[in-house]
N, C-alpha and C. Protein backbone atom coordinates (compact mmCIF):
# COMPACT_ATOMS: atom_id res chain seq x y z
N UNK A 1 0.82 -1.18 0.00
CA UNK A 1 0.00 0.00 0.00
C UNK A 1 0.87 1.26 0.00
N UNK A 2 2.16 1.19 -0.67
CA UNK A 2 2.87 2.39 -0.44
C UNK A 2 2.47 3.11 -1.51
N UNK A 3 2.29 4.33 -1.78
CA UNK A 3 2.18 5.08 -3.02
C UNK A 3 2.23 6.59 -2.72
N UNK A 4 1.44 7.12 -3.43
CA UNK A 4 2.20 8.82 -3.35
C UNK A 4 2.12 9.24 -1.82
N UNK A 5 1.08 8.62 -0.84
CA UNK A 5 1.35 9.07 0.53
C UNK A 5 2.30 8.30 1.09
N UNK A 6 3.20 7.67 0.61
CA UNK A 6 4.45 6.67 1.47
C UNK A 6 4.30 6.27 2.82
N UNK A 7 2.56 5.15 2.78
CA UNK A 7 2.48 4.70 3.80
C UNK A 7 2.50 3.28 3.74
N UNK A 8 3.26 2.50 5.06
CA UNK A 8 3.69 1.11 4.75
C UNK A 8 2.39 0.17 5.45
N UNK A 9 2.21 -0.89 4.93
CA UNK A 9 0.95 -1.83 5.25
C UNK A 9 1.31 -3.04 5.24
N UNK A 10 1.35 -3.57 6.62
CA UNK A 10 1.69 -4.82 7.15
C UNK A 10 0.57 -5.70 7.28
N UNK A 11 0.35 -6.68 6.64
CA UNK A 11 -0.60 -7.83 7.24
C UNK A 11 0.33 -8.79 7.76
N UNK A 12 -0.53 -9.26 8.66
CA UNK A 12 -0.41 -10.66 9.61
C UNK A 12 -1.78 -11.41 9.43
N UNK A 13 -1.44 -12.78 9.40
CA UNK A 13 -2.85 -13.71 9.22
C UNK A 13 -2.08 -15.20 10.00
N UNK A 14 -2.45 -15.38 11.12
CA UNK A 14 -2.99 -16.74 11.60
C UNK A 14 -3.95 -17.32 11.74
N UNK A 15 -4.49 -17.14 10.68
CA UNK A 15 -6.06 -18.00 10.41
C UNK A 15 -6.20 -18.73 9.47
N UNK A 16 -6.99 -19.66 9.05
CA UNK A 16 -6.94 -20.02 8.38
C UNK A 16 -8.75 -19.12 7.14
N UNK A 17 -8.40 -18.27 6.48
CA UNK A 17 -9.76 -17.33 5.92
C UNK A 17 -10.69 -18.28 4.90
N UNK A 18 -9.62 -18.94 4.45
CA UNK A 18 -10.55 -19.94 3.13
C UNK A 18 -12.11 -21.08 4.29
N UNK A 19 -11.41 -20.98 5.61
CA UNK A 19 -12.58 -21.96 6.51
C UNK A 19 -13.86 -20.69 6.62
N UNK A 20 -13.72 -19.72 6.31
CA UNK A 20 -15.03 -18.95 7.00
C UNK A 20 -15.73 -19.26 5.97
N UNK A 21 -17.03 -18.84 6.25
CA UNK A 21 -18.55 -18.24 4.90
C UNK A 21 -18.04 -17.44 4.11
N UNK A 22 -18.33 -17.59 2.84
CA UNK A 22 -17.73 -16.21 1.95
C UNK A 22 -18.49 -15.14 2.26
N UNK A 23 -19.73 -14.87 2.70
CA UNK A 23 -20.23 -13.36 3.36
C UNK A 23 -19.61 -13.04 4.35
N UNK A 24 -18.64 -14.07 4.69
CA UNK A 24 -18.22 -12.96 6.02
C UNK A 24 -16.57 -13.00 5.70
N UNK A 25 -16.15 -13.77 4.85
CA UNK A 25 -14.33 -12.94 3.98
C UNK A 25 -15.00 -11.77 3.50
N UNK A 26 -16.53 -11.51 2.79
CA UNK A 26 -16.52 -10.50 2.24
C UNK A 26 -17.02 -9.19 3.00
N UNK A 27 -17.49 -9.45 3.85
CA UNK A 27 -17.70 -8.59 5.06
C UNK A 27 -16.29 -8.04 5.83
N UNK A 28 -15.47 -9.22 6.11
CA UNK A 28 -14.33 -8.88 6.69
C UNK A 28 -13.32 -7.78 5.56
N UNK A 29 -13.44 -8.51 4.15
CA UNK A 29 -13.05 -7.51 3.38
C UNK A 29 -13.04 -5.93 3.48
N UNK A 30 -14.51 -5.77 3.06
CA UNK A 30 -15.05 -4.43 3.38
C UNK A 30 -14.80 -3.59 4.67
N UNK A 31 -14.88 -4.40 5.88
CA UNK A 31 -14.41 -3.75 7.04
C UNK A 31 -13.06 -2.85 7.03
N UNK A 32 -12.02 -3.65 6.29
CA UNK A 32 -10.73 -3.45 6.76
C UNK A 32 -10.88 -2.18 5.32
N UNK A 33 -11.54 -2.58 3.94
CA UNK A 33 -11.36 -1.31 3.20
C UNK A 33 -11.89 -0.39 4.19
N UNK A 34 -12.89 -0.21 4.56
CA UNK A 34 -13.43 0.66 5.12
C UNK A 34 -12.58 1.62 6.15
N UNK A 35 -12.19 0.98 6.75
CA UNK A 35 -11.18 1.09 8.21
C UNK A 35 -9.90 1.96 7.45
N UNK A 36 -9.14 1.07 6.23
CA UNK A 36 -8.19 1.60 5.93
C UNK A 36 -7.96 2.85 5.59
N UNK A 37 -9.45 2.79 4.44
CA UNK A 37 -9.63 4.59 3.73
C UNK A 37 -9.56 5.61 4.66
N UNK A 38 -10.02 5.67 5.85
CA UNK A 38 -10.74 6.66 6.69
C UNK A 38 -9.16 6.15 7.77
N UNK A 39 -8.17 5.27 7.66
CA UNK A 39 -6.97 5.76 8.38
C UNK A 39 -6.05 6.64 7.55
N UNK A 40 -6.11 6.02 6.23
CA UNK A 40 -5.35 6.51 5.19
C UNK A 40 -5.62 8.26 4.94
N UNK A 41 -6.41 8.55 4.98
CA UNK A 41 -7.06 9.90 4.77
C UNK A 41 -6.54 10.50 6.21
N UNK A 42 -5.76 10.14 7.22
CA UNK A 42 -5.37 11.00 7.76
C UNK A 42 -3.76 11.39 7.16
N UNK A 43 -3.34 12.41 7.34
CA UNK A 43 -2.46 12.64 6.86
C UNK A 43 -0.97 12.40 7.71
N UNK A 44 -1.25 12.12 9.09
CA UNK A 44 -0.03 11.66 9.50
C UNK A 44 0.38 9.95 9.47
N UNK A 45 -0.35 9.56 8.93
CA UNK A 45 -0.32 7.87 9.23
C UNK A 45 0.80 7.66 8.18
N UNK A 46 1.73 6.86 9.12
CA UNK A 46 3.03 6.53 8.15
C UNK A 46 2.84 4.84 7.62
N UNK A 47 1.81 4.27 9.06
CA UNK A 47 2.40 2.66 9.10
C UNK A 47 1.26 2.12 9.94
N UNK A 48 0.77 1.26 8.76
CA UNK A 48 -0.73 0.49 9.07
C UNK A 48 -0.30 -1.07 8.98
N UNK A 49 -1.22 -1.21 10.34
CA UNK A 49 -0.96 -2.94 10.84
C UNK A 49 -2.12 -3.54 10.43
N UNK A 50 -2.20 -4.60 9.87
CA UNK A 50 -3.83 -5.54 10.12
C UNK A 50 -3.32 -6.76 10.81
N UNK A 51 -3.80 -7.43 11.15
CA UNK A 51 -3.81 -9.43 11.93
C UNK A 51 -5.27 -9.41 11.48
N UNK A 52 -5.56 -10.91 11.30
CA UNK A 52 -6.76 -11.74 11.59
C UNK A 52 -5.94 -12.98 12.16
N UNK A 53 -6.39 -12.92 13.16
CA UNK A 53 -6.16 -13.93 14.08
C UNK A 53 -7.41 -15.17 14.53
N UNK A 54 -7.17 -16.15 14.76
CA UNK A 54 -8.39 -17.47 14.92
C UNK A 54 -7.42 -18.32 16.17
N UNK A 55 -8.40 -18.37 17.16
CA UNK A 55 -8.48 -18.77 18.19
C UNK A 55 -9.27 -19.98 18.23
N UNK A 56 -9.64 -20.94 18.90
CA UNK A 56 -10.76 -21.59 18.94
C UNK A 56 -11.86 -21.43 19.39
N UNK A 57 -12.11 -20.62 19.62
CA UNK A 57 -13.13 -19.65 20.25
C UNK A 57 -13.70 -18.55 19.24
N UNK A 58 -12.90 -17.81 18.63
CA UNK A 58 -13.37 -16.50 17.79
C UNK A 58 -12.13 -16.19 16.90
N UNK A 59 -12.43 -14.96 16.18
CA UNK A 59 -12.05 -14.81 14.95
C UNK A 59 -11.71 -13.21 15.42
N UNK A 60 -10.61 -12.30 15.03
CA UNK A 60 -10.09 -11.60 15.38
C UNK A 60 -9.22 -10.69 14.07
N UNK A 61 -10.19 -9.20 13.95
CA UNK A 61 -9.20 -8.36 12.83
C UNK A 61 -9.06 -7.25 13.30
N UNK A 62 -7.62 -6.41 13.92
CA UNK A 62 -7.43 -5.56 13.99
C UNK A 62 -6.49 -4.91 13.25
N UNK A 63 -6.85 -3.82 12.99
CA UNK A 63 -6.38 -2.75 11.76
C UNK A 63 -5.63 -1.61 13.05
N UNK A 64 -4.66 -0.90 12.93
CA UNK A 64 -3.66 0.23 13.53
C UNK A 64 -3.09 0.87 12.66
N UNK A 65 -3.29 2.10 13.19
CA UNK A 65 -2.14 3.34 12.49
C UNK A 65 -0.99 3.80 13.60
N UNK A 66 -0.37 4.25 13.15
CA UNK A 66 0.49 4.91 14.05
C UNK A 66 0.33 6.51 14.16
N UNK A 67 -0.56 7.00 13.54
CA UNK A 67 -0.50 8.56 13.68
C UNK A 67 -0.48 8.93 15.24
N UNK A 68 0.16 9.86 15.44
CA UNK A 68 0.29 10.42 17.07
C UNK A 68 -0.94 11.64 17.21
N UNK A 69 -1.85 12.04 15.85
CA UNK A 69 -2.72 12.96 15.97
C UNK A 69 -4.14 12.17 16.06
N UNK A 70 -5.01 12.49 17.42
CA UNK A 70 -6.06 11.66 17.82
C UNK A 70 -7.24 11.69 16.62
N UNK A 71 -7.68 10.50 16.12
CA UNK A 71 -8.75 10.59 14.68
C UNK A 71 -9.90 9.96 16.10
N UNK A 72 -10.99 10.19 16.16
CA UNK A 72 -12.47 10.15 16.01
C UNK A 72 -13.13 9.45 14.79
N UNK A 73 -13.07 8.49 14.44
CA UNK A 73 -13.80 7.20 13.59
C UNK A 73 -15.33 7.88 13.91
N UNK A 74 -15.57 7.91 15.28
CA UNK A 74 -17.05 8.25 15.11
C UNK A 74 -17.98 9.11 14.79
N UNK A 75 -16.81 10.02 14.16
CA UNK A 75 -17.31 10.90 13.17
C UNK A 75 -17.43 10.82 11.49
N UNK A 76 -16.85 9.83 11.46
CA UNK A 76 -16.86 8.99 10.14
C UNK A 76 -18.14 8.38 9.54
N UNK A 77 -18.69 9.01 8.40
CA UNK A 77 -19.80 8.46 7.87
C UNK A 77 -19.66 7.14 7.49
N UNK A 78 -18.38 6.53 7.43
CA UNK A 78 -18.21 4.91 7.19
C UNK A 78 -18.66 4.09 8.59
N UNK A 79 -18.77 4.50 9.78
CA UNK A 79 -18.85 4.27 10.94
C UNK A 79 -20.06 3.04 11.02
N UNK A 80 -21.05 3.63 10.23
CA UNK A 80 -22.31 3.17 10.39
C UNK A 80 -22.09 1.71 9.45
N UNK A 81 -21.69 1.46 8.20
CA UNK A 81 -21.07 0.40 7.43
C UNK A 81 -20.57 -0.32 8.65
N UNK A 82 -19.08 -0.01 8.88
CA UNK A 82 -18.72 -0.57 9.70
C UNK A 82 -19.36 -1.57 10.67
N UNK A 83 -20.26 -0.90 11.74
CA UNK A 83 -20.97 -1.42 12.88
C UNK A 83 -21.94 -2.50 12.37
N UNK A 84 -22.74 -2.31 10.68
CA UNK A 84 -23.70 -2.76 10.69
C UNK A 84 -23.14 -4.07 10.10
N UNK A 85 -21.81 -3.79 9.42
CA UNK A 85 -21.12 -5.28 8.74
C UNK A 85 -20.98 -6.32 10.13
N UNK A 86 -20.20 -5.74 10.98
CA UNK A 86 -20.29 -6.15 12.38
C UNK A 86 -21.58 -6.87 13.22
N UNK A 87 -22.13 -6.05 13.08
CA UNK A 87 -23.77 -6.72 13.65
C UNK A 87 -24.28 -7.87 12.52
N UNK A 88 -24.11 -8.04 11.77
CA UNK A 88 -24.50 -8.83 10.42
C UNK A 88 -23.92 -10.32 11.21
N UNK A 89 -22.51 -10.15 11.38
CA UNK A 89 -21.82 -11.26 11.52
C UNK A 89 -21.61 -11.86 13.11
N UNK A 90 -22.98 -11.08 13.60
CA UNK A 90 -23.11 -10.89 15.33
C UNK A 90 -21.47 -11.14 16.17
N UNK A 91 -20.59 -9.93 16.01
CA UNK A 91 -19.39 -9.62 16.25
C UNK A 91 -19.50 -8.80 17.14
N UNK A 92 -18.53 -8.22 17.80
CA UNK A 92 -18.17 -6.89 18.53
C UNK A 92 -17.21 -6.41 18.37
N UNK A 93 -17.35 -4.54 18.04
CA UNK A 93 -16.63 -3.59 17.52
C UNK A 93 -15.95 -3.01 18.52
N UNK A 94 -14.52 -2.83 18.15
CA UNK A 94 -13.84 -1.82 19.42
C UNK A 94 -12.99 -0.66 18.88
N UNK A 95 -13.47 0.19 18.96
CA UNK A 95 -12.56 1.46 18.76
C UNK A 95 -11.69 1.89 19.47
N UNK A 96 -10.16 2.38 19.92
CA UNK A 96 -9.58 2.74 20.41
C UNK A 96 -9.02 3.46 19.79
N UNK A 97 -8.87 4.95 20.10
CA UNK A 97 -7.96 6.06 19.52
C UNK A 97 -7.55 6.95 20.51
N UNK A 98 -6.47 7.28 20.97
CA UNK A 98 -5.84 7.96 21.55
C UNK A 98 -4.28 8.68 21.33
N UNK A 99 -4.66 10.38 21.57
CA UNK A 99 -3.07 10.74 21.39
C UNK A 99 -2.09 10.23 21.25
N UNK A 100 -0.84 10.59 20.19
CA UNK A 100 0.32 10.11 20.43
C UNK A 100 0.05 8.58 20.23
N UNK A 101 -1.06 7.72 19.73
CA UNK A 101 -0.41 6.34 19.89
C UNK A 101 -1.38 6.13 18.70
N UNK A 102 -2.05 6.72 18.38
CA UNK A 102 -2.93 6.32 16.99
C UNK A 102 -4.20 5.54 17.03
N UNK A 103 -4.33 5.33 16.22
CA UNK A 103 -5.94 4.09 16.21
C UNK A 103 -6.06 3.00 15.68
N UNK A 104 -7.01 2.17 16.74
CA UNK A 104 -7.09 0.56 16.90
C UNK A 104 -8.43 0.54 16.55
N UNK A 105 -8.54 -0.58 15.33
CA UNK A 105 -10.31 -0.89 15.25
C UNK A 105 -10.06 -2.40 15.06
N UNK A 106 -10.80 -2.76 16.64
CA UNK A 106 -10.95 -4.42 16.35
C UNK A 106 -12.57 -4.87 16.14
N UNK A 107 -12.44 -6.02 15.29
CA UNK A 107 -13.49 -6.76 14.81
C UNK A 107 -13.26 -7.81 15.76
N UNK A 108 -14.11 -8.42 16.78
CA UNK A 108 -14.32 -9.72 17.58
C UNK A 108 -15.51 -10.59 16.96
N UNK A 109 -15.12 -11.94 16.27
CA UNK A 109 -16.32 -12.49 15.83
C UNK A 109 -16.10 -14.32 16.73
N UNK A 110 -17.54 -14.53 17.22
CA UNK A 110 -17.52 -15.49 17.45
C UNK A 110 -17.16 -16.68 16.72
N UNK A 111 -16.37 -17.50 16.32
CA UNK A 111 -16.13 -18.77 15.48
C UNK A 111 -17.65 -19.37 15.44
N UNK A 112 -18.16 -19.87 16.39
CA UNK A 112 -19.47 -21.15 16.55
C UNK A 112 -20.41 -20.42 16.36
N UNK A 113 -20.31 -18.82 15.99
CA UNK A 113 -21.77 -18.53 15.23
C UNK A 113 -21.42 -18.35 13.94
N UNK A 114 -20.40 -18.04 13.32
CA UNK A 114 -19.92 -18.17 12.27
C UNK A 114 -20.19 -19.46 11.29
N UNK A 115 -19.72 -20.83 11.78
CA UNK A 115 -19.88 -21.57 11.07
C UNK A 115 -21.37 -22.87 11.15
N UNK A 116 -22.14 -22.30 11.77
CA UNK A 116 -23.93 -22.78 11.60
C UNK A 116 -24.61 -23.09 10.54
């Protein structure tokens, strides 16, 4: 993802994605576009993290920036996408943004409602 804003984009994946529903790779898809645009559009973000992580228990995607300038997601008209992709896949959303350390948006999805 480097290009004229020279920002670097790390994935991590310990999951296995090909085991989920394809509505919800494609849900998870959309999340992280979603997430990314509206980190990317800040202008200090140098260096964006994702994981999806799988537990035996649940399913796990968090997206990070490093900007040190505090962003508010919940002012983001993507916000509502977001939550409702989330609720779709009866998940829970966590926002964390704070000064100096940037912003965290995790996706928590149960595994055993997932695969029903």
């Amino acid at each position: 993802m480097t290009g004229t804003r020279n920002v670097d984009c790390h994935f991590e994946c310990n999951a296995d994605p090909e085991s989920l529903p394809d509505e919800v790779k494609l849900d998870l898809y959309r999340i992280a576009q979603e997430t990314l645009n509206n980190l990317m559009f800040r202008g200090e973000t140098r260096i964006v993290k994702m994981e999806l992580t799988q537990s035996d228990s649940e399913y796990c995607l968090m997206i990070e920036n490093d900007s040190g300038a505090f962003y508010d997601l919940s002012t983001s008209p993507d916000l509502d996408a977001i939550k409702s992709r989330v609720a779709s896949m009866n998940g829970n959303l966590q926002i964390i943004s704070e000064p100096d350390k940037g912003t965290k948006v995790i996706v928590f999805l149960n595994a055993m409602r997932l695969h029903r």
